[in-house]
PDB file of N, CA and C in Angstrom:
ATOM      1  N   UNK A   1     -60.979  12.754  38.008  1.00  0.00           N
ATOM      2  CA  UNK A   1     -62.250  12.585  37.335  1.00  0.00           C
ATOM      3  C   UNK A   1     -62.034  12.594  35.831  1.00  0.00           C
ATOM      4  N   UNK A   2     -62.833  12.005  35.375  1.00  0.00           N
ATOM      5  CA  UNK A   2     -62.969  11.935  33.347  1.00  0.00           C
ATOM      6  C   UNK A   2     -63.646  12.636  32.833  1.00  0.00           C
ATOM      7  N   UNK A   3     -63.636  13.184  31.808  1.00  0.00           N
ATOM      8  CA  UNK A   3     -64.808  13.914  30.861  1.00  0.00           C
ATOM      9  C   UNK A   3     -65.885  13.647  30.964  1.00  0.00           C
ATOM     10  N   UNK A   4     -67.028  12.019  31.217  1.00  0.00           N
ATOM     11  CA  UNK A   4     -68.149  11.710  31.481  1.00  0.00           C
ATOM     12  C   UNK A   4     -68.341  12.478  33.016  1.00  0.00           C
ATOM     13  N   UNK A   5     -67.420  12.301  33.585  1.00  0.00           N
ATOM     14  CA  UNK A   5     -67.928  12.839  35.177  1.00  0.00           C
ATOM     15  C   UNK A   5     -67.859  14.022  35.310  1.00  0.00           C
ATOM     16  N   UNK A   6     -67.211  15.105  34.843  1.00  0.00           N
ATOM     17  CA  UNK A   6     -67.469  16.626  34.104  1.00  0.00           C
ATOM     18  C   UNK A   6     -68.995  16.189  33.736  1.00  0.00           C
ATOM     19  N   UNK A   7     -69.165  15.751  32.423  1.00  0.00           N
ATOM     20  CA  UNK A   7     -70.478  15.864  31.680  1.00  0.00           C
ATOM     21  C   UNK A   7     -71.254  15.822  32.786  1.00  0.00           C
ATOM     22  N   UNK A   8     -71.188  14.895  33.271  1.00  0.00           N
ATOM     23  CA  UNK A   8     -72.358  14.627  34.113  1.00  0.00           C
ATOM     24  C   UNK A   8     -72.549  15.489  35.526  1.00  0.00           C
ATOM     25  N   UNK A   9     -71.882  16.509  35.591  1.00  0.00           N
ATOM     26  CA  UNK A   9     -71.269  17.235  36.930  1.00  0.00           C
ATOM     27  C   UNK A   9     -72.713  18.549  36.619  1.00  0.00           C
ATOM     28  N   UNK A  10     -72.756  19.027  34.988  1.00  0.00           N
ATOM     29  CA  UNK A  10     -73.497  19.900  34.798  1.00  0.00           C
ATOM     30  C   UNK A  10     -74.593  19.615  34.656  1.00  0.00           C
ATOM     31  N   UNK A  11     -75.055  21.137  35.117  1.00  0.00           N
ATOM     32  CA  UNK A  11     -76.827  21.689  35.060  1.00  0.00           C
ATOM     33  C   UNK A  11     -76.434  23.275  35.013  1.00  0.00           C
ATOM     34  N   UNK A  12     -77.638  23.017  33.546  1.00  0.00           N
ATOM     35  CA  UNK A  12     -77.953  24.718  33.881  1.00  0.00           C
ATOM     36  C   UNK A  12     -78.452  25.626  35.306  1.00  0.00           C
ATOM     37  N   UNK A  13     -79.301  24.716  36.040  1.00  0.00           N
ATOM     38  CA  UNK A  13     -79.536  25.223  37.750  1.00  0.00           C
ATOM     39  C   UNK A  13     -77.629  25.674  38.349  1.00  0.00           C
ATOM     40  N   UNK A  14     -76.812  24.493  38.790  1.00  0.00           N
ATOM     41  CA  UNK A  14     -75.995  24.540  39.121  1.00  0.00           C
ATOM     42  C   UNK A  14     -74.479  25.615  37.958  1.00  0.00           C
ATOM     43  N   UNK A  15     -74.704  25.632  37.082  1.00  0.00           N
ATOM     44  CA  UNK A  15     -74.048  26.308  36.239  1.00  0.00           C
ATOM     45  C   UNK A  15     -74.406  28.163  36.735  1.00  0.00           C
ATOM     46  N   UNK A  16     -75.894  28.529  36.783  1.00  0.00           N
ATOM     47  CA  UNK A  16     -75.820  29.970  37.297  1.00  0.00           C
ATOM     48  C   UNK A  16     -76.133  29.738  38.754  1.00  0.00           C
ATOM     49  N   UNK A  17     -76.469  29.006  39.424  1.00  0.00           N
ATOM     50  CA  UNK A  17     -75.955  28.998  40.807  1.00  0.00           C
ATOM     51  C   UNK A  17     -74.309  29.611  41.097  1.00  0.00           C
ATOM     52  N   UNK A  18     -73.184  28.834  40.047  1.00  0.00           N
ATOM     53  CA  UNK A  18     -71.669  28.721  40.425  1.00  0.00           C
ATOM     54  C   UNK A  18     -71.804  30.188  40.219  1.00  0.00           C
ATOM     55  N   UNK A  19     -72.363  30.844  39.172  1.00  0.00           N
ATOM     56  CA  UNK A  19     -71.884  32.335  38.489  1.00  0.00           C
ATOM     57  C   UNK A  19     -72.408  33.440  39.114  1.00  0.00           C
ATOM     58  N   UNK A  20     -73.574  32.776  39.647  1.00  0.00           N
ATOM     59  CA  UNK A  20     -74.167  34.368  40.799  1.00  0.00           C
ATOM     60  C   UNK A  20     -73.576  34.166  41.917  1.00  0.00           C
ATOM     61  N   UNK A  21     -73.140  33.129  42.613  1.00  0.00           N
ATOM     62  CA  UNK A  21     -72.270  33.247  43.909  1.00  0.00           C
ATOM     63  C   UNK A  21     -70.597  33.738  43.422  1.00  0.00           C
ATOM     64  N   UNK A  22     -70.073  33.119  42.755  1.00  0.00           N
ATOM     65  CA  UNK A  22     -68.691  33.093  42.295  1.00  0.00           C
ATOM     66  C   UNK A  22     -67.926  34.179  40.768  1.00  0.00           C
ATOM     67  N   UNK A  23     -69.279  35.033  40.629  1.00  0.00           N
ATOM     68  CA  UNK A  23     -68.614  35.574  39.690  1.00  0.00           C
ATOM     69  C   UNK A  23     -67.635  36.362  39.093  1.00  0.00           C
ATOM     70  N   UNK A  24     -68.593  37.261  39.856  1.00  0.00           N
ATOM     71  CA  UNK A  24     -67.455  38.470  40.542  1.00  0.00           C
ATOM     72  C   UNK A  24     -66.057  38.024  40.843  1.00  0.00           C
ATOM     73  N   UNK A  25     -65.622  37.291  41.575  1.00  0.00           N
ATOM     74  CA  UNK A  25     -64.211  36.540  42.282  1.00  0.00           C
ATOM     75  C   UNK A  25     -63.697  35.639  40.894  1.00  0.00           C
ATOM     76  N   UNK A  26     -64.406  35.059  39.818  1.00  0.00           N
ATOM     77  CA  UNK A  26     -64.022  34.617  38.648  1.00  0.00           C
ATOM     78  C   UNK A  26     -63.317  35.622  37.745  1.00  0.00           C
ATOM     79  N   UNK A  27     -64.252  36.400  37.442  1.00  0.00           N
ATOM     80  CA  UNK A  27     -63.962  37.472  36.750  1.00  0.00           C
ATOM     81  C   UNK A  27     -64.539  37.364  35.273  1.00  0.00           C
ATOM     82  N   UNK A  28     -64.210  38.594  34.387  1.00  0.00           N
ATOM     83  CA  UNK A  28     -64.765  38.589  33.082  1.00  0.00           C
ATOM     84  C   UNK A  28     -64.239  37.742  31.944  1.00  0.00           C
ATOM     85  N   UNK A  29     -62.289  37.299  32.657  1.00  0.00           N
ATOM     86  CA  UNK A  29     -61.523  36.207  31.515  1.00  0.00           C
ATOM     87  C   UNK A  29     -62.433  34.823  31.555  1.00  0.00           C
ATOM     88  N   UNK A  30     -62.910  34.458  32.828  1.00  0.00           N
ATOM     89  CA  UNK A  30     -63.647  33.359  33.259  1.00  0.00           C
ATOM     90  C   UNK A  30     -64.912  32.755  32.635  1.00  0.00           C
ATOM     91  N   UNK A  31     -65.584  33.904  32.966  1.00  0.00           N
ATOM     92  CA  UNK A  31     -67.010  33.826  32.623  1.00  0.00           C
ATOM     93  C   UNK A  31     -67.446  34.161  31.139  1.00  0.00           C
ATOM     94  N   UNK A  32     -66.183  35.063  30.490  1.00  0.00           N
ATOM     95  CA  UNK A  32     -66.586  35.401  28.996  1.00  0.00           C
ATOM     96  C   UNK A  32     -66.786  34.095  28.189  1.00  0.00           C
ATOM     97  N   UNK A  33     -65.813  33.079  28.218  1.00  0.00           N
ATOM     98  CA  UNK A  33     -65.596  31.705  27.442  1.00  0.00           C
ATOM     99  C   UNK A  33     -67.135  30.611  28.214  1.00  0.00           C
ATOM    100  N   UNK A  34     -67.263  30.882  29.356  1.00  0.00           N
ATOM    101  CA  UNK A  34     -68.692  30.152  30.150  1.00  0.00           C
ATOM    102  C   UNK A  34     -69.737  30.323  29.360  1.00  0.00           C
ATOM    103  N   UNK A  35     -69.555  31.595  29.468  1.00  0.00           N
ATOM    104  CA  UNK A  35     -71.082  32.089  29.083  1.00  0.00           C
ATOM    105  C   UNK A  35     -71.140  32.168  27.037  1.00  0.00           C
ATOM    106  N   UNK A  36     -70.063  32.118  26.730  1.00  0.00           N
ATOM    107  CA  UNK A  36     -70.579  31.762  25.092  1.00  0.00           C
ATOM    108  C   UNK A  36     -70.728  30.508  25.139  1.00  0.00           C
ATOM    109  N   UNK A  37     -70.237  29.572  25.984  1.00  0.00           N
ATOM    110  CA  UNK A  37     -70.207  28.008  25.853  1.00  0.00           C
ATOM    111  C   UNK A  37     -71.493  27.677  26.321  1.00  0.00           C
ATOM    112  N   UNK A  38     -72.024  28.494  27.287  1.00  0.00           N
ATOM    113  CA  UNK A  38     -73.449  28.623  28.014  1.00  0.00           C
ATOM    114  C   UNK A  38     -74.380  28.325  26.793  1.00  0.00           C
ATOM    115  N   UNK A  39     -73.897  29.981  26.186  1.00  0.00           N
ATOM    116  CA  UNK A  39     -75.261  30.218  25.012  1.00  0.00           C
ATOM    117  C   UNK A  39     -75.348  29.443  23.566  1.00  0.00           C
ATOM    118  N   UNK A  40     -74.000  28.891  23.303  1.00  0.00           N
ATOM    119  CA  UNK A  40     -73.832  27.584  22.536  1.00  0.00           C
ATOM    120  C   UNK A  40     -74.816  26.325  22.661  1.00  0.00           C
ATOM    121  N   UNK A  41     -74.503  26.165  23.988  1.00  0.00           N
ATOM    122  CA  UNK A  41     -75.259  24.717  24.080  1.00  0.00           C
ATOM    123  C   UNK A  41     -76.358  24.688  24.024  1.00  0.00           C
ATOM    124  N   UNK A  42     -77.173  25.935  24.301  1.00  0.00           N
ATOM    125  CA  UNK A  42     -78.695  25.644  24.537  1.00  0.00           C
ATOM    126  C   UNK A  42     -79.293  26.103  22.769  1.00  0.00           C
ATOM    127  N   UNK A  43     -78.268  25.935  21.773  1.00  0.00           N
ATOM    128  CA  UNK A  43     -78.670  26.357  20.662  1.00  0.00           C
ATOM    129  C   UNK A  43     -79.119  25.089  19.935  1.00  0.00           C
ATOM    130  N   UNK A  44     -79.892  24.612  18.975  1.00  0.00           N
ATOM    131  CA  UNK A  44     -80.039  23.347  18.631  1.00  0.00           C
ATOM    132  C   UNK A  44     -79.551  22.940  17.645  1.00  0.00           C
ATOM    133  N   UNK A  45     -78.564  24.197  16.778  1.00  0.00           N
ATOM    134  CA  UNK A  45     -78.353  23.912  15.879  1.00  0.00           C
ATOM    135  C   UNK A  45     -76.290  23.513  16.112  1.00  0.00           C
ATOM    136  N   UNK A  46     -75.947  23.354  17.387  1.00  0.00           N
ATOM    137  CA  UNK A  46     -75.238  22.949  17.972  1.00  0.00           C
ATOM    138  C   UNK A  46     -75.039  21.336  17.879  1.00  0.00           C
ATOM    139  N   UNK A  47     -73.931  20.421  17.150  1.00  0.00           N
ATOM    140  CA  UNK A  47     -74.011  19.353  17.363  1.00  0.00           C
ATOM    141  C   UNK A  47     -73.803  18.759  18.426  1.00  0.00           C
ATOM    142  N   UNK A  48     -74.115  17.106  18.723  1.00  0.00           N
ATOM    143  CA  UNK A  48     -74.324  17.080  20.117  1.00  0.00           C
ATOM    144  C   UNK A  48     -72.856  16.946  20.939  1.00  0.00           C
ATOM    145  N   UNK A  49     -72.067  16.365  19.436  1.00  0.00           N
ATOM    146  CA  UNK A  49     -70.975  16.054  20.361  1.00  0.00           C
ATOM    147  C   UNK A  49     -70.101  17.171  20.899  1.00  0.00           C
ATOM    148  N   UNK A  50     -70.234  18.547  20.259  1.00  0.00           N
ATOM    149  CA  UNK A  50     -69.904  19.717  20.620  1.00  0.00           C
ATOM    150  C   UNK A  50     -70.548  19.853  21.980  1.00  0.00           C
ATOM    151  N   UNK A  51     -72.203  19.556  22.285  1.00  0.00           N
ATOM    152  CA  UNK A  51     -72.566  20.079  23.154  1.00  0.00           C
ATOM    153  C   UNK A  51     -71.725  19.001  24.622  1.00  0.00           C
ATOM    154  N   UNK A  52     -71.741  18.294  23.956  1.00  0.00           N
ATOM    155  CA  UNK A  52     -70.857  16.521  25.498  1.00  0.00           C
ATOM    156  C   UNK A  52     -69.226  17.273  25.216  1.00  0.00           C
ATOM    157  N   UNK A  53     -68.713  18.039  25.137  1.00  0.00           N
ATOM    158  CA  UNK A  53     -67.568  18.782  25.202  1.00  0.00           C
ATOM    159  C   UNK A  53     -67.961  20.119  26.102  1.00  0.00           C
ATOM    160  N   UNK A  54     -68.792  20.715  25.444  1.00  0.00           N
ATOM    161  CA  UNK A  54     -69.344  22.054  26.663  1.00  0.00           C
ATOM    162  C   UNK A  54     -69.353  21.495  28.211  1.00  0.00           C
ATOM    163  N   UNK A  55     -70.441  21.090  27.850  1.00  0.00           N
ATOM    164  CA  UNK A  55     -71.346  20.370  29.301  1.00  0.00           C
ATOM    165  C   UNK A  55     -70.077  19.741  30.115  1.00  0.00           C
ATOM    166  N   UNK A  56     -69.355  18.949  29.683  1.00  0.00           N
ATOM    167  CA  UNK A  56     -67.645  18.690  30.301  1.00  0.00           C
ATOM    168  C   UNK A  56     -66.681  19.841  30.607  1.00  0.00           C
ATOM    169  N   UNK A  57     -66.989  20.995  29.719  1.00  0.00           N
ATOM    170  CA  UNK A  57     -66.888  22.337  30.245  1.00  0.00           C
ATOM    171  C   UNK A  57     -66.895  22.923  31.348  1.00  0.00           C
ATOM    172  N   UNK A  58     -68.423  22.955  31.558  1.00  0.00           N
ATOM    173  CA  UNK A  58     -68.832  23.639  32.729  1.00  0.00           C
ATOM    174  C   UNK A  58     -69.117  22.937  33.458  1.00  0.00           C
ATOM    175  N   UNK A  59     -69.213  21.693  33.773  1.00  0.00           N
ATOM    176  CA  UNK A  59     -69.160  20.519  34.414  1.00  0.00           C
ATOM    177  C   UNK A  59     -67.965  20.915  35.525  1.00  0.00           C
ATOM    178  N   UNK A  60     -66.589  21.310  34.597  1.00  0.00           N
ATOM    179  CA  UNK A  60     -65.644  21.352  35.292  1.00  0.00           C
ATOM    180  C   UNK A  60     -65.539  22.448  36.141  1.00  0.00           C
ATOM    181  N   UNK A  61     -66.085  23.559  35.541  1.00  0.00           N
ATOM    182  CA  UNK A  61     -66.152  25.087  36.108  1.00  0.00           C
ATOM    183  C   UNK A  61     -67.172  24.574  37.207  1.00  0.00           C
ATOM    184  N   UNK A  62     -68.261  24.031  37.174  1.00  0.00           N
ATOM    185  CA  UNK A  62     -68.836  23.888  38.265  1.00  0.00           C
ATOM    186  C   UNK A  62     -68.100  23.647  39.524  1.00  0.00           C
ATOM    187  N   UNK A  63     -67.633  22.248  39.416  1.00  0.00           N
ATOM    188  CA  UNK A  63     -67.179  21.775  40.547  1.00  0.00           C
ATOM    189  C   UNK A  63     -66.352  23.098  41.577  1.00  0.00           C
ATOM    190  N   UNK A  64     -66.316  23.213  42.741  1.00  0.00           N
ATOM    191  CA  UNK A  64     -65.570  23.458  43.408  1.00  0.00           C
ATOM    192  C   UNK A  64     -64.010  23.034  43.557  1.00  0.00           C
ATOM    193  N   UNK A  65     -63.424  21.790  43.292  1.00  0.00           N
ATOM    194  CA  UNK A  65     -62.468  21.246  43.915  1.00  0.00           C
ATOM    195  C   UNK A  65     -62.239  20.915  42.689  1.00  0.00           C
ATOM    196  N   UNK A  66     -61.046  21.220  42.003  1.00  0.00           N
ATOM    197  CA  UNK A  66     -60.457  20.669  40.741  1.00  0.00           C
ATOM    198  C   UNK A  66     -58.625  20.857  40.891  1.00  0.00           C
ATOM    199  N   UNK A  67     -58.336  20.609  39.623  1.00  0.00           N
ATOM    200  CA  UNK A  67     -57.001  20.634  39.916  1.00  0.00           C
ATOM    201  C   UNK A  67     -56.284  21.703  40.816  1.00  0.00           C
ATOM    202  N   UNK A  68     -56.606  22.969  40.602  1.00  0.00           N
ATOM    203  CA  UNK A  68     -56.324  24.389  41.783  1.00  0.00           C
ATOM    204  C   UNK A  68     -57.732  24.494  41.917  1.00  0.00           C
ATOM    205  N   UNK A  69     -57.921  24.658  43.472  1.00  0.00           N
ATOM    206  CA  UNK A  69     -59.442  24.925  44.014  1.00  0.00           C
ATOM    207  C   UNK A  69     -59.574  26.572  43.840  1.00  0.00           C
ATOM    208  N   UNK A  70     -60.709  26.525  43.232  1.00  0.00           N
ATOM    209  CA  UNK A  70     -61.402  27.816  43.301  1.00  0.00           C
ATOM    210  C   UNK A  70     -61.077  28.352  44.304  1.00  0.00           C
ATOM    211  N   UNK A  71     -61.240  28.341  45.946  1.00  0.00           N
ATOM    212  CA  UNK A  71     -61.003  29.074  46.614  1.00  0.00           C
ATOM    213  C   UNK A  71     -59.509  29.739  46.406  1.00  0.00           C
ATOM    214  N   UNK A  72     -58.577  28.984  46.221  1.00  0.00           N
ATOM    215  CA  UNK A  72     -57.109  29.694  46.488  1.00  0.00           C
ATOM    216  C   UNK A  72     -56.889  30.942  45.692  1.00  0.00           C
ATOM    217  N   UNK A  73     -56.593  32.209  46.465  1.00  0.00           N
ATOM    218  CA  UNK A  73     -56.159  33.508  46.211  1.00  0.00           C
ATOM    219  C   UNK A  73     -55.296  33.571  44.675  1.00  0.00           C
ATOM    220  N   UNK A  74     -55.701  34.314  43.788  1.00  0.00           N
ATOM    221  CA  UNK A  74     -55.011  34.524  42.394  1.00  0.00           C
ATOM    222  C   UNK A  74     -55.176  33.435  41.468  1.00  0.00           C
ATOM    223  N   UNK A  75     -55.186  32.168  41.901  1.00  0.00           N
ATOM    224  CA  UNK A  75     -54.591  30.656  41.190  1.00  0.00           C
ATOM    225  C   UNK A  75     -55.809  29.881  41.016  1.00  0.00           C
ATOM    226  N   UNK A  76     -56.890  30.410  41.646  1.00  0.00           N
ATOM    227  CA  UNK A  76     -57.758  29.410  41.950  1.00  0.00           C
ATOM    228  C   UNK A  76     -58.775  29.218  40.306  1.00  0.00           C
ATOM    229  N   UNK A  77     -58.913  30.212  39.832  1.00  0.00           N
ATOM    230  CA  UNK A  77     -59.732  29.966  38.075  1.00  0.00           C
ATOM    231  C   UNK A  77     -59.061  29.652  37.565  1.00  0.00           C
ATOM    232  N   UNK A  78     -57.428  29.698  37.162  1.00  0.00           N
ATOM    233  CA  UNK A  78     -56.471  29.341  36.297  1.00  0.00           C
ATOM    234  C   UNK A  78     -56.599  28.009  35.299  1.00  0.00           C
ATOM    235  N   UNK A  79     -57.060  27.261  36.510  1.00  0.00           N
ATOM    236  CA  UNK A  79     -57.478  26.160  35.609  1.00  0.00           C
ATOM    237  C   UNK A  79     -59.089  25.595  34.832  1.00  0.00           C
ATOM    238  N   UNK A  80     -59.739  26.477  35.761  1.00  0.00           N
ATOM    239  CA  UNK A  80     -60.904  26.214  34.645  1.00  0.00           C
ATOM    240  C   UNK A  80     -61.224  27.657  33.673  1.00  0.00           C
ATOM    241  N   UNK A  81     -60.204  28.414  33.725  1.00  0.00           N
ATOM    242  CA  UNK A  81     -60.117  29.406  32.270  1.00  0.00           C
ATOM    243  C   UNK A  81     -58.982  28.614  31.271  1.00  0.00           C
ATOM    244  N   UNK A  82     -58.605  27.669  31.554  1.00  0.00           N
ATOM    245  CA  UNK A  82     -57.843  26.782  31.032  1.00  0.00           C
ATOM    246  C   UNK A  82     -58.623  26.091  30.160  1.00  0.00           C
ATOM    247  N   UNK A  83     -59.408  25.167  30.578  1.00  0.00           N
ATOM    248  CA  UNK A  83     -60.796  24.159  30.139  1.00  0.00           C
ATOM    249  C   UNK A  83     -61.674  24.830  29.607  1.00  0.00           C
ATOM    250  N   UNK A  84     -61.931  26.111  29.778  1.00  0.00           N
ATOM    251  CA  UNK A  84     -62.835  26.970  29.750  1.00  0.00           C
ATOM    252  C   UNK A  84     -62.551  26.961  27.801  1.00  0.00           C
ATOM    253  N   UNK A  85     -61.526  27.873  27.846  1.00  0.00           N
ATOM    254  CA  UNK A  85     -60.810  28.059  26.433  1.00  0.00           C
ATOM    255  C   UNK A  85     -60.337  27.088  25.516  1.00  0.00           C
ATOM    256  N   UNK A  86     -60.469  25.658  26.296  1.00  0.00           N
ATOM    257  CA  UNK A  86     -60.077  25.384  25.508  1.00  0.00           C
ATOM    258  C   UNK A  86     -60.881  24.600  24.921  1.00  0.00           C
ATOM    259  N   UNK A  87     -62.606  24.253  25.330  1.00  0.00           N
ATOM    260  CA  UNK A  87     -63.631  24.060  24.694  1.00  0.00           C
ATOM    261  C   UNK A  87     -63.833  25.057  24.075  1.00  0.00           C
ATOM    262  N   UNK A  88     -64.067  25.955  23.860  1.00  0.00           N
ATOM    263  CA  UNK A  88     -64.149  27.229  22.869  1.00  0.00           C
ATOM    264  C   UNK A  88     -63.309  26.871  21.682  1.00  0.00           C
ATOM    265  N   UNK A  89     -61.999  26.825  21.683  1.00  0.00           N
ATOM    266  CA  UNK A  89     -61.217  26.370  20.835  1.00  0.00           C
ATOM    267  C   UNK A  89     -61.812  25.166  19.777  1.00  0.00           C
ATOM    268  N   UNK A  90     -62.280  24.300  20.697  1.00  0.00           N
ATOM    269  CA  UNK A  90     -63.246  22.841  20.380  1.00  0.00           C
ATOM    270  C   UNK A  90     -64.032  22.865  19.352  1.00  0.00           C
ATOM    271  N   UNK A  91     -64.859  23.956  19.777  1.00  0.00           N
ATOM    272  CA  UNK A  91     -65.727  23.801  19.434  1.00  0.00           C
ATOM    273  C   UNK A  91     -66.546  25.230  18.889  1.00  0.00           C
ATOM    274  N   UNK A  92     -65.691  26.244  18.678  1.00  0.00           N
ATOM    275  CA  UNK A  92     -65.771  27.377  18.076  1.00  0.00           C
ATOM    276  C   UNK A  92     -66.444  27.903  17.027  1.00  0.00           C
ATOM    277  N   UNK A  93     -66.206  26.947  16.116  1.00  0.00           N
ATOM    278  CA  UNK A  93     -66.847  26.964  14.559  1.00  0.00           C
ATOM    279  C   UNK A  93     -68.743  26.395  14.777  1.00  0.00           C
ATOM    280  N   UNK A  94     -68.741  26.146  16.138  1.00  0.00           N
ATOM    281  CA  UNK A  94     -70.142  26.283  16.049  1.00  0.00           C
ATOM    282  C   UNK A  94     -70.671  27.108  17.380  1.00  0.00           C
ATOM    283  N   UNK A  95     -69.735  28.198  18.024  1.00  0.00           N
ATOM    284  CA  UNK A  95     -70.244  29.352  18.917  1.00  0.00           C
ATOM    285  C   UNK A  95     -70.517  30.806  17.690  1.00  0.00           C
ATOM    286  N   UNK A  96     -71.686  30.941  17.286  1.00  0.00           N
ATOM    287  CA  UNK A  96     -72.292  32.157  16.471  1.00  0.00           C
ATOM    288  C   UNK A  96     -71.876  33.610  17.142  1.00  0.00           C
ATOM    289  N   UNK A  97     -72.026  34.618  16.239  1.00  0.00           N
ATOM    290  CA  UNK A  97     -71.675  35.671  16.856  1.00  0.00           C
ATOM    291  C   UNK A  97     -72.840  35.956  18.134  1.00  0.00           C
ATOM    292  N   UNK A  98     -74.372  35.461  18.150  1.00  0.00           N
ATOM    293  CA  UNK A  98     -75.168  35.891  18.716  1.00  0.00           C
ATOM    294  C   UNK A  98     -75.024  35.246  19.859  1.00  0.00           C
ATOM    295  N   UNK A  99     -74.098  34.263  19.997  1.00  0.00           N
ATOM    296  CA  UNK A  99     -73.632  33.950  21.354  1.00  0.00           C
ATOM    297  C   UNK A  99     -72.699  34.897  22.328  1.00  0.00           C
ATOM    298  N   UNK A 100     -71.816  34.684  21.349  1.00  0.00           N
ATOM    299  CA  UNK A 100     -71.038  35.868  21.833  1.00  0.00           C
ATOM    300  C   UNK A 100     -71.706  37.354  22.333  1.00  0.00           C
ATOM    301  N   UNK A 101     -72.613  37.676  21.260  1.00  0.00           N
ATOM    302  CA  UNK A 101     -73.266  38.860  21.987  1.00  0.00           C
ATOM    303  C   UNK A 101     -74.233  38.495  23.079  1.00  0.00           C
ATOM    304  N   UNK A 102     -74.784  37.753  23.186  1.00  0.00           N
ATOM    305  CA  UNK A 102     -75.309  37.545  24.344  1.00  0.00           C
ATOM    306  C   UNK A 102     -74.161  37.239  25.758  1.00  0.00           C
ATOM    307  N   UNK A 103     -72.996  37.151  25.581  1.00  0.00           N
ATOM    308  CA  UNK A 103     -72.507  36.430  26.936  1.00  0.00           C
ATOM    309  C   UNK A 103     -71.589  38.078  26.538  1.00  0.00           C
ATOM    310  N   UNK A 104     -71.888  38.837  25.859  1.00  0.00           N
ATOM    311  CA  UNK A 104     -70.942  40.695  26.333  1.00  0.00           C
ATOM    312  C   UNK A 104     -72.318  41.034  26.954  1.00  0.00           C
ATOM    313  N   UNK A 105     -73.504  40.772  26.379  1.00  0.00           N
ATOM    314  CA  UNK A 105     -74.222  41.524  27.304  1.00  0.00           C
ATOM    315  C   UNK A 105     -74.872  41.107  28.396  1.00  0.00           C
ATOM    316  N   UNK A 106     -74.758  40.084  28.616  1.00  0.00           N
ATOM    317  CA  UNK A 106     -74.546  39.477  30.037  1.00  0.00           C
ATOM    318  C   UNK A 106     -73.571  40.023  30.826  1.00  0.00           C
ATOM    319  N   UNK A 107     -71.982  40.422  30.394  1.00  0.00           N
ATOM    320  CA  UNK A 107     -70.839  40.387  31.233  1.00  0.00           C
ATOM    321  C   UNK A 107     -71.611  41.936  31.485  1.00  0.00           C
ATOM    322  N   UNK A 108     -72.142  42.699  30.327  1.00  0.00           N
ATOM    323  CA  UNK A 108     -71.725  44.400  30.713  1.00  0.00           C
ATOM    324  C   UNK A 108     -72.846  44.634  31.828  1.00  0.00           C
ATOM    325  N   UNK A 109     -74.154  43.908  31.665  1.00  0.00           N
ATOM    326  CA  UNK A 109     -74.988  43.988  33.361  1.00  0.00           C
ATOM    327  C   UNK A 109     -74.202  44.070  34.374  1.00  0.00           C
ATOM    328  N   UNK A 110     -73.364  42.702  34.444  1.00  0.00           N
ATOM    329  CA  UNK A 110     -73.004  42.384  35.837  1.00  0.00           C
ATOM    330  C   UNK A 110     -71.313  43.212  36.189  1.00  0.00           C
ATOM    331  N   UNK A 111     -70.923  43.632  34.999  1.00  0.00           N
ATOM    332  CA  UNK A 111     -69.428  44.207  35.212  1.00  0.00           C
ATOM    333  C   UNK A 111     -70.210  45.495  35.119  1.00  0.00           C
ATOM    334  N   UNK A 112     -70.586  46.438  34.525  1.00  0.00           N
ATOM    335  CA  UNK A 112     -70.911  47.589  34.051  1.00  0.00           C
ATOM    336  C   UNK A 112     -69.810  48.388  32.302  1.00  0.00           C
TER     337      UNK A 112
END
């Protein structure tokens, strides 16, 4: 698949669908980079082409079946904490600290 078919893979529906079934089993390396990329995109002061890099993001985290499938034991996030980070990287200089605090206090609900 290509970056348009990522893009087009996401929804915010399907994005916390993946995270309330799969989170827990993701973990906090997973979901920390998701969820600032989460609270990035829905910011407006986010450019767009930053946001068509996210959304290809979690596009990818969505899917089930990617290069190592989610299901497989240990290996299976490896690669979308891969993608994960490395839109962050991308696109960093426009994730605010108040993103970030929103996706710790998101993690500390659901981790404690």
């Amino acid at each position: 698949m290509n970056r348009k078919t990522y893009e087009d893979q996401y929804s915010e529906t399907s994005f916390w669908k993946k995270v309330r079934k799969y989170g827990h089993k993701a973990g906090t390396s997973v979901l920390a980079p998701a969820l600032k990329l989460y609270y990035a995109s829905g910011d407006s002061d986010t450019p767009a082409w930053a946001r068509t890099t996210i959304y290809a993001a979690l596009g990818y985290f969505i899917l089930p079946l990617d290069a190592v499938p989610d299901f497989m034991p240990f290996a299976g996030y490896t690669d979308d904490l891969g993608i994960l980070v490395a839109a962050v990287a991308t696109v960093g200089a426009h994730i605010k600290e108040e993103h970030a605090q929103k996706a710790r206090l998101t993690l500390n609900r659901w981790f404690g």
